[in-house]
PDB file of N, CA and C in Angstrom:
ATOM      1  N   UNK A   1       0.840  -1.181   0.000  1.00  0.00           N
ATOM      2  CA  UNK A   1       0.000   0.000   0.000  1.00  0.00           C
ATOM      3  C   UNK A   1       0.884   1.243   0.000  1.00  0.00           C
ATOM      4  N   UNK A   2       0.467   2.489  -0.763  1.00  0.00           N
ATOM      5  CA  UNK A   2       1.101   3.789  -0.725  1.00  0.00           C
ATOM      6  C   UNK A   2       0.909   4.413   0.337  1.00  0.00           C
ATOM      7  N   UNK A   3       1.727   4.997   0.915  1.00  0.00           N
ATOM      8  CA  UNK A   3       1.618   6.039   1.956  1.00  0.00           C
ATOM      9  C   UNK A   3      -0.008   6.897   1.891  1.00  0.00           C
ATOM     10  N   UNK A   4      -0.023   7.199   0.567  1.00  0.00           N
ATOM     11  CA  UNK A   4      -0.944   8.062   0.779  1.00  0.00           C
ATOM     12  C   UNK A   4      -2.338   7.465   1.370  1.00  0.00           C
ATOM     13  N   UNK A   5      -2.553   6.275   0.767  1.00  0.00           N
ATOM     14  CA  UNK A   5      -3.760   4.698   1.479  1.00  0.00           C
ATOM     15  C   UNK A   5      -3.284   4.752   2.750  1.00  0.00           C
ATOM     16  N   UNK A   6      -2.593   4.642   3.063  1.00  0.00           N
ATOM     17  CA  UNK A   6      -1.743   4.306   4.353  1.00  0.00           C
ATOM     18  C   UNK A   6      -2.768   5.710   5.458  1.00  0.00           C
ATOM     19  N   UNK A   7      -2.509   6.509   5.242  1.00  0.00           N
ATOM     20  CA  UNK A   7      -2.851   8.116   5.495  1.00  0.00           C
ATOM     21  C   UNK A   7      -4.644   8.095   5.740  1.00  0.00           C
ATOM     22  N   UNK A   8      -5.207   7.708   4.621  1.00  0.00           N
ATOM     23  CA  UNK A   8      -6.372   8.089   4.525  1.00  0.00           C
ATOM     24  C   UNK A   8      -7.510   6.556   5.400  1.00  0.00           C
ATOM     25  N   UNK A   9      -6.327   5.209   5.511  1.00  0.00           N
ATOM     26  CA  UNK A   9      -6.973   4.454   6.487  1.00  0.00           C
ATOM     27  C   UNK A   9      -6.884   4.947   8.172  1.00  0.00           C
ATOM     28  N   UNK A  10      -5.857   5.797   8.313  1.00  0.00           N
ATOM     29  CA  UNK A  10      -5.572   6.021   9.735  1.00  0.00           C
ATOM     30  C   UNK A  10      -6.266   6.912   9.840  1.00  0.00           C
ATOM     31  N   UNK A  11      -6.697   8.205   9.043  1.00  0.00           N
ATOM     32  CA  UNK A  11      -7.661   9.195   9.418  1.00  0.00           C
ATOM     33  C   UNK A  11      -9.049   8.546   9.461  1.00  0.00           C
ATOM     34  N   UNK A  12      -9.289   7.568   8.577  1.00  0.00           N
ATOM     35  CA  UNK A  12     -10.926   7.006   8.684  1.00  0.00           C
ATOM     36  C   UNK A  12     -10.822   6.176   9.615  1.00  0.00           C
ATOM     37  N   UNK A  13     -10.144   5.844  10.351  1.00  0.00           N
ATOM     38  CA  UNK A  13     -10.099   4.480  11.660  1.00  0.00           C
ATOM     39  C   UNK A  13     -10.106   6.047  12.866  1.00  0.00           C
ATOM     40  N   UNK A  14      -9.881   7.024  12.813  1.00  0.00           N
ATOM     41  CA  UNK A  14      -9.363   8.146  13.332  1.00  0.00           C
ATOM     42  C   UNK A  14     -10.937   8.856  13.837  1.00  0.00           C
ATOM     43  N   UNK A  15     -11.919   8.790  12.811  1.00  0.00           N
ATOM     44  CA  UNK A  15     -12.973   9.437  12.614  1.00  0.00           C
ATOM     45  C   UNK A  15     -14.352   8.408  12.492  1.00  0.00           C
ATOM     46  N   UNK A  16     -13.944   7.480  12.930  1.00  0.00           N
ATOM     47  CA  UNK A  16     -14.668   6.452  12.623  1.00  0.00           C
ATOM     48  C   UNK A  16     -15.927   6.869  13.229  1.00  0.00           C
ATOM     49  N   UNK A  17     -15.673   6.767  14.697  1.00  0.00           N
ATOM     50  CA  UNK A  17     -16.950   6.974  15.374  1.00  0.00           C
ATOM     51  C   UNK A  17     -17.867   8.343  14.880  1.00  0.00           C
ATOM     52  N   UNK A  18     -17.416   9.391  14.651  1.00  0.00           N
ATOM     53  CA  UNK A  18     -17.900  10.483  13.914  1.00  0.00           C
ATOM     54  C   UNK A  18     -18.545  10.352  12.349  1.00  0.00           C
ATOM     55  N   UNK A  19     -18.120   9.652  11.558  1.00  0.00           N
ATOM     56  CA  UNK A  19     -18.604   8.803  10.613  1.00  0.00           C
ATOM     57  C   UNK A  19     -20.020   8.041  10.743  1.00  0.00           C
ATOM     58  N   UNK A  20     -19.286   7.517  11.634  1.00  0.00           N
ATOM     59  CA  UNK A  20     -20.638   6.415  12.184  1.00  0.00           C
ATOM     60  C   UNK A  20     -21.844   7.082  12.996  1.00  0.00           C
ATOM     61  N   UNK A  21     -22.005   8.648  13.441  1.00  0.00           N
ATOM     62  CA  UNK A  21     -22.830   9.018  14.282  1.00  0.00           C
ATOM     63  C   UNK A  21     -23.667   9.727  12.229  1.00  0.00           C
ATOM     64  N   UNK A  22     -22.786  10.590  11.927  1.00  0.00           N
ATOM     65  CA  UNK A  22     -23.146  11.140  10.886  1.00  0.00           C
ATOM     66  C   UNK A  22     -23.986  10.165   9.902  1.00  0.00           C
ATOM     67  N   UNK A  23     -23.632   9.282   9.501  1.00  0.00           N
ATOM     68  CA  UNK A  23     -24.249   7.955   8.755  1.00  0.00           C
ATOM     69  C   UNK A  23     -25.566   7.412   9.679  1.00  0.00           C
ATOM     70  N   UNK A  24     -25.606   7.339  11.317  1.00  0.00           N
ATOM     71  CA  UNK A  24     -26.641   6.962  11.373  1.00  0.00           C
ATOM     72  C   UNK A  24     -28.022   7.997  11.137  1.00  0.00           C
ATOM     73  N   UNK A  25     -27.088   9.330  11.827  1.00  0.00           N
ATOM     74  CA  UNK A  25     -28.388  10.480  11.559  1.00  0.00           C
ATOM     75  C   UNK A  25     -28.810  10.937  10.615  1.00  0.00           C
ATOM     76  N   UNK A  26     -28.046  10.711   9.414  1.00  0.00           N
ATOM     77  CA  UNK A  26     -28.276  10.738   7.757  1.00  0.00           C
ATOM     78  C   UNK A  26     -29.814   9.303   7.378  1.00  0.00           C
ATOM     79  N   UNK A  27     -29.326   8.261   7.992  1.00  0.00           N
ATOM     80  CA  UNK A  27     -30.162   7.207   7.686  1.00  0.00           C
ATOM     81  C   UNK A  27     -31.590   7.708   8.666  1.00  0.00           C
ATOM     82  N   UNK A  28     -31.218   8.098   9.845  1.00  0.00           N
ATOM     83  CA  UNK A  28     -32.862   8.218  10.830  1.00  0.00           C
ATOM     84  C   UNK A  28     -33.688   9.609  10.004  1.00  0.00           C
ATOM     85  N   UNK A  29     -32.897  10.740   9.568  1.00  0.00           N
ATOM     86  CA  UNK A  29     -33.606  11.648   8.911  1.00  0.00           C
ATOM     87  C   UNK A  29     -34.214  11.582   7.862  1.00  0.00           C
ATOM     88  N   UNK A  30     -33.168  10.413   6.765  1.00  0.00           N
ATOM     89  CA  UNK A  30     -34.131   9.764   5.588  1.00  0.00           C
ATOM     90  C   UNK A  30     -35.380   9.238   5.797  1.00  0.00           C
ATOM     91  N   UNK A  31     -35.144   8.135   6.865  1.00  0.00           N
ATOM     92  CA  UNK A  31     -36.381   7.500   7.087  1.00  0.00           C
ATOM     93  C   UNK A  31     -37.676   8.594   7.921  1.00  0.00           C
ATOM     94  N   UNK A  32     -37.131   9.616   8.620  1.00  0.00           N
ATOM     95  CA  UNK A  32     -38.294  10.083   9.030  1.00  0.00           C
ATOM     96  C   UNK A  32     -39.316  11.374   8.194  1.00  0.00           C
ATOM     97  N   UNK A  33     -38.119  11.640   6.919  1.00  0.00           N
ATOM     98  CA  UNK A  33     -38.944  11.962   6.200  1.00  0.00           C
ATOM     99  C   UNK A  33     -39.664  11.437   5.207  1.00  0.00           C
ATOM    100  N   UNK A  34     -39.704  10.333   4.855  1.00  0.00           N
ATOM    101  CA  UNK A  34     -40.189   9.029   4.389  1.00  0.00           C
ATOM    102  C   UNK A  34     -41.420   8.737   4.523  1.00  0.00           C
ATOM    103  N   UNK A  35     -41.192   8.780   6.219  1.00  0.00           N
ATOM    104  CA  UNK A  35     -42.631   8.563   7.204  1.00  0.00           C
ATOM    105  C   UNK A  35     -43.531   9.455   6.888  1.00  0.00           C
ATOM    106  N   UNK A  36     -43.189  10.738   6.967  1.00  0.00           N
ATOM    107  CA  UNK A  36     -44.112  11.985   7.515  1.00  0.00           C
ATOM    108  C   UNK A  36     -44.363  12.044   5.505  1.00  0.00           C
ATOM    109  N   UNK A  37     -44.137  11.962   4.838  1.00  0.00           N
ATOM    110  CA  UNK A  37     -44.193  11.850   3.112  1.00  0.00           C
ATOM    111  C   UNK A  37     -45.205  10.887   3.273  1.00  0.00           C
ATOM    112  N   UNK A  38     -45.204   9.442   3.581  1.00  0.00           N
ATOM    113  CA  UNK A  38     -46.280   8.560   3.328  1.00  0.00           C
ATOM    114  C   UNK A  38     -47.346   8.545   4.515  1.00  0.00           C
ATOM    115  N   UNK A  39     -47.382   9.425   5.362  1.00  0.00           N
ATOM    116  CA  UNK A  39     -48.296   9.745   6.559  1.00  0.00           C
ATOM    117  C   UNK A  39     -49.059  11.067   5.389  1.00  0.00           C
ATOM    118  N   UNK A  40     -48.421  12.078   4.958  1.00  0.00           N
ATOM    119  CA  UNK A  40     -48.980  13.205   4.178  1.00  0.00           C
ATOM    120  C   UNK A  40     -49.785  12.337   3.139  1.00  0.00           C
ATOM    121  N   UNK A  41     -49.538  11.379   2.521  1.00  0.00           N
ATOM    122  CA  UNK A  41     -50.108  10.834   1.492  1.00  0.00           C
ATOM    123  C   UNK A  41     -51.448   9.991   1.837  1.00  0.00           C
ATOM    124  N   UNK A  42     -51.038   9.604   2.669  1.00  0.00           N
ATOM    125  CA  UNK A  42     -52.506   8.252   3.231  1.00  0.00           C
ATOM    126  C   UNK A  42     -53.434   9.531   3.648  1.00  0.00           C
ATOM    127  N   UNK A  43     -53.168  10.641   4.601  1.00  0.00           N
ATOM    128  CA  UNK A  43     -53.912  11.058   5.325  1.00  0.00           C
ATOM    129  C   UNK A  43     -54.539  11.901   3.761  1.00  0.00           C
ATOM    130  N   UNK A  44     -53.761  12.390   2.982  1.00  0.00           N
ATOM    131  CA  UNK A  44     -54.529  13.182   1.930  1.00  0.00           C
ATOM    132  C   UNK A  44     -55.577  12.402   1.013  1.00  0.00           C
ATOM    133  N   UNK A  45     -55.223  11.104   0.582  1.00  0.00           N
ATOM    134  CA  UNK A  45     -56.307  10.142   0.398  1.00  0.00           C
ATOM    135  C   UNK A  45     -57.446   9.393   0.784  1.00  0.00           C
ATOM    136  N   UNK A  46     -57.186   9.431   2.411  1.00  0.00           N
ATOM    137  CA  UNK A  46     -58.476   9.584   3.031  1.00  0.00           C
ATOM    138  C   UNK A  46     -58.963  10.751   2.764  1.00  0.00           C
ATOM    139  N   UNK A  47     -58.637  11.623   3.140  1.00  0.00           N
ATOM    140  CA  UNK A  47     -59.511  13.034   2.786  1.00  0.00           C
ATOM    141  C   UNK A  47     -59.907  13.243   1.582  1.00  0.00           C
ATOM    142  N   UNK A  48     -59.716  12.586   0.511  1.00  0.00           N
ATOM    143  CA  UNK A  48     -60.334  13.006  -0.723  1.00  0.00           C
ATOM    144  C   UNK A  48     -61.264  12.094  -0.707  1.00  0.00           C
ATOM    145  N   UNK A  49     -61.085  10.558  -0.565  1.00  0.00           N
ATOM    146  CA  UNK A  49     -62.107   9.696   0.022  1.00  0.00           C
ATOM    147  C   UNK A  49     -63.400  10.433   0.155  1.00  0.00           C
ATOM    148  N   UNK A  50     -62.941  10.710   1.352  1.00  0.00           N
ATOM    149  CA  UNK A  50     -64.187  11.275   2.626  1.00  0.00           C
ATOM    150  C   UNK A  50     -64.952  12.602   1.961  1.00  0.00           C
ATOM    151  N   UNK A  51     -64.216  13.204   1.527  1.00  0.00           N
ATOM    152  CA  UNK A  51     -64.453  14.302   0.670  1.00  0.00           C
ATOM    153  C   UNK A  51     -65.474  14.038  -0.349  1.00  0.00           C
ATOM    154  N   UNK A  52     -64.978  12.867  -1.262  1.00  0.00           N
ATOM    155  CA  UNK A  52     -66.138  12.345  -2.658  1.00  0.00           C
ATOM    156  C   UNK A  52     -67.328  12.138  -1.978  1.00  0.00           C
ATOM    157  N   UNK A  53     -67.241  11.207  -0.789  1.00  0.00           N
ATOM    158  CA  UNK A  53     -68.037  10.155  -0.248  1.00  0.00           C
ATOM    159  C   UNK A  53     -69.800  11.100   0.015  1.00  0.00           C
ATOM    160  N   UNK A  54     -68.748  12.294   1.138  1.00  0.00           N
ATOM    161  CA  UNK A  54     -69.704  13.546   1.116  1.00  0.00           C
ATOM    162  C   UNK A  54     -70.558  13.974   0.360  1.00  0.00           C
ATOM    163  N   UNK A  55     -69.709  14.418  -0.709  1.00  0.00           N
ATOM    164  CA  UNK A  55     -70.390  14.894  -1.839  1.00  0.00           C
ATOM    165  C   UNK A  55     -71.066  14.109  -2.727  1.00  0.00           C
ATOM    166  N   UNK A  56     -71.319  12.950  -2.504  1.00  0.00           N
ATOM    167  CA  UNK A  56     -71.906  12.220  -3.425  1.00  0.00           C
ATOM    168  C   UNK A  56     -73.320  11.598  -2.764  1.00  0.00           C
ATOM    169  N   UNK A  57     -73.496  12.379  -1.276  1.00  0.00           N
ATOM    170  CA  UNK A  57     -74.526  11.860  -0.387  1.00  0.00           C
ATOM    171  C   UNK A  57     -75.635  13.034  -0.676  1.00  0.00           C
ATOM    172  N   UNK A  58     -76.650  12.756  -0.844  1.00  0.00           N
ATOM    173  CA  UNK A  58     -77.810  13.705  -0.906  1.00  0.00           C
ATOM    174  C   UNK A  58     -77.875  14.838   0.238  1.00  0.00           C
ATOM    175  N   UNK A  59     -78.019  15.890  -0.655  1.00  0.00           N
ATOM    176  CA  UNK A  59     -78.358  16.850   0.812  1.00  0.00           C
ATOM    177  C   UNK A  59     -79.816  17.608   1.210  1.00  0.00           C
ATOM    178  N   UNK A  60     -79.508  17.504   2.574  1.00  0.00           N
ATOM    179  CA  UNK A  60     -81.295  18.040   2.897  1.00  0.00           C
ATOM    180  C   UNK A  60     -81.355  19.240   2.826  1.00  0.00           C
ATOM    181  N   UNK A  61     -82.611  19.380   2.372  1.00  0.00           N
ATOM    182  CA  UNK A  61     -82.887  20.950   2.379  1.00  0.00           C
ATOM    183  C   UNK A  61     -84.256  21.244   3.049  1.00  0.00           C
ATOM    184  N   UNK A  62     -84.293  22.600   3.377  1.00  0.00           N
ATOM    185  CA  UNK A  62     -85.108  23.187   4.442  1.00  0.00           C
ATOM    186  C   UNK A  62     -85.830  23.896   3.609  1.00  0.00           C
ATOM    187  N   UNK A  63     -86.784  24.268   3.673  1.00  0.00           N
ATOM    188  CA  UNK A  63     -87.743  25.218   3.242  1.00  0.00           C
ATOM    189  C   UNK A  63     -87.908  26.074   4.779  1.00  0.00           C
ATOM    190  N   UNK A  64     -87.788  27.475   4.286  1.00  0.00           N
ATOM    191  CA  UNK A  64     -88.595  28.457   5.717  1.00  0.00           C
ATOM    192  C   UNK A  64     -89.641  29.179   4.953  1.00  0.00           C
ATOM    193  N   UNK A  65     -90.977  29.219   5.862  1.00  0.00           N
ATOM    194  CA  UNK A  65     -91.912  29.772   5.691  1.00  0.00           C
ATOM    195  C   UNK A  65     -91.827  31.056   6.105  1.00  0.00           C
ATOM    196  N   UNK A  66     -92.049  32.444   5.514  1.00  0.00           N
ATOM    197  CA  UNK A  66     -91.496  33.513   5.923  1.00  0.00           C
ATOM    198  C   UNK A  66     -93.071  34.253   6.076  1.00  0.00           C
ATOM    199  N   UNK A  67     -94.109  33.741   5.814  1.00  0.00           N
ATOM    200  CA  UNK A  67     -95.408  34.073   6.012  1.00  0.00           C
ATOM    201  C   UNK A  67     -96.127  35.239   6.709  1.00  0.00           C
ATOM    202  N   UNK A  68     -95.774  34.429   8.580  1.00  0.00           N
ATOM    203  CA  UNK A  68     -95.839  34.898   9.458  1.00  0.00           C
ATOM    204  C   UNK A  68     -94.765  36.474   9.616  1.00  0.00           C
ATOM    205  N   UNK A  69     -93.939  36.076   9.362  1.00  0.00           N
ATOM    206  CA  UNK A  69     -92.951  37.605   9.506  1.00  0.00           C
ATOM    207  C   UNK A  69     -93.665  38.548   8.331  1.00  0.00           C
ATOM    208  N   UNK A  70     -93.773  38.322   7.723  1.00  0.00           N
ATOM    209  CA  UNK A  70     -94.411  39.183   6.339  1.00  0.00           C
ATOM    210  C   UNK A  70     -95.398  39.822   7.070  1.00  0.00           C
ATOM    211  N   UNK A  71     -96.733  39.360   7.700  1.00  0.00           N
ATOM    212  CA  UNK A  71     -97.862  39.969   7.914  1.00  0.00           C
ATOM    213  C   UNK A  71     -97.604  40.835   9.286  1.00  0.00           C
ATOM    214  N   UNK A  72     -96.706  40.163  10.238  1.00  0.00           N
ATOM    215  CA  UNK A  72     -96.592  41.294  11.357  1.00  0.00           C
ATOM    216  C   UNK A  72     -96.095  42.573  10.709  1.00  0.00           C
ATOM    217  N   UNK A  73     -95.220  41.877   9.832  1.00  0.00           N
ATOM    218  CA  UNK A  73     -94.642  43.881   8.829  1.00  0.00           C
ATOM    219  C   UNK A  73     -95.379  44.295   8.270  1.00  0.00           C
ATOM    220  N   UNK A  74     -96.008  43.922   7.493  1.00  0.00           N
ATOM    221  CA  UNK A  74     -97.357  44.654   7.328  1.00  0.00           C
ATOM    222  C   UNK A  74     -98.118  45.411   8.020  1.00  0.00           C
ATOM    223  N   UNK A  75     -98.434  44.739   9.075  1.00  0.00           N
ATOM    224  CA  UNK A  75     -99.295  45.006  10.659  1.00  0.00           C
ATOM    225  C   UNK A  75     -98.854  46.439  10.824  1.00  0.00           C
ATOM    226  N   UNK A  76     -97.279  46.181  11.348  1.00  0.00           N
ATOM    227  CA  UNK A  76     -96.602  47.307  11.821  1.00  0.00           C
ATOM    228  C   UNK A  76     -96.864  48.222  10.919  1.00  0.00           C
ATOM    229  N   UNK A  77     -96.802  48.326   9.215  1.00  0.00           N
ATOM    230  CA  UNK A  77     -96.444  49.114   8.560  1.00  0.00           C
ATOM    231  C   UNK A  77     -97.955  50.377   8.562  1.00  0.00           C
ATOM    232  N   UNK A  78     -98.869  49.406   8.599  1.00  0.00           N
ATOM    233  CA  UNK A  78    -100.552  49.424   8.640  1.00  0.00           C
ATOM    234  C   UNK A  78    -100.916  50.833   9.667  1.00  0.00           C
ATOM    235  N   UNK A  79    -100.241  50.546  10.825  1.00  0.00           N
ATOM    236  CA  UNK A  79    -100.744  51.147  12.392  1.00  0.00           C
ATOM    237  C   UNK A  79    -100.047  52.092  12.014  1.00  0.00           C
ATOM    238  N   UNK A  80     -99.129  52.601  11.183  1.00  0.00           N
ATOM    239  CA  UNK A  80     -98.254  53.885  11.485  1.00  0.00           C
ATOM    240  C   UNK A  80     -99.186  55.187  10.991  1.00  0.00           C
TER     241      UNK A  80
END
């Protein structure tokens, strides 16, 4: 082996453990953005789900009879 191999095994046996902290927190940050990527994805597909599901359900509707309010204004308008 050349000196210079020689050199660059003693600095990586040198740094090893620093290597090895960097490499694992490189691997836990991959994976936890991974997670929170396929957590964003499921949760957005339920919601579109739920979303269609909604919208595809009949909706009730109300009728208001405004009758009664009409004739007291009247009433009122009447007496003045």
């Amino acid at each position: 082996m050349s000196q210079k191999k020689v050199d660059e095994y003693k600095e990586k046996k040198a740094n090893r453990k620093e290597l090895i902290k960097k490499e694992k927190r490189k691997n836990m940050l991959v994976r936890g953005a991974g997670t929170l990527f396929l957590v964003l994805i499921v949760g957005w597909i339920g919601y579109s789900v739920y979303d269609s599901y909604m919208a595809s359900r009949p909706r009730q509707v109300v009728e208001v009879d405004y009758t009664s309010i009409n004739q007291y204004i009247e009433g009122m308008s009447v007496t003045e």
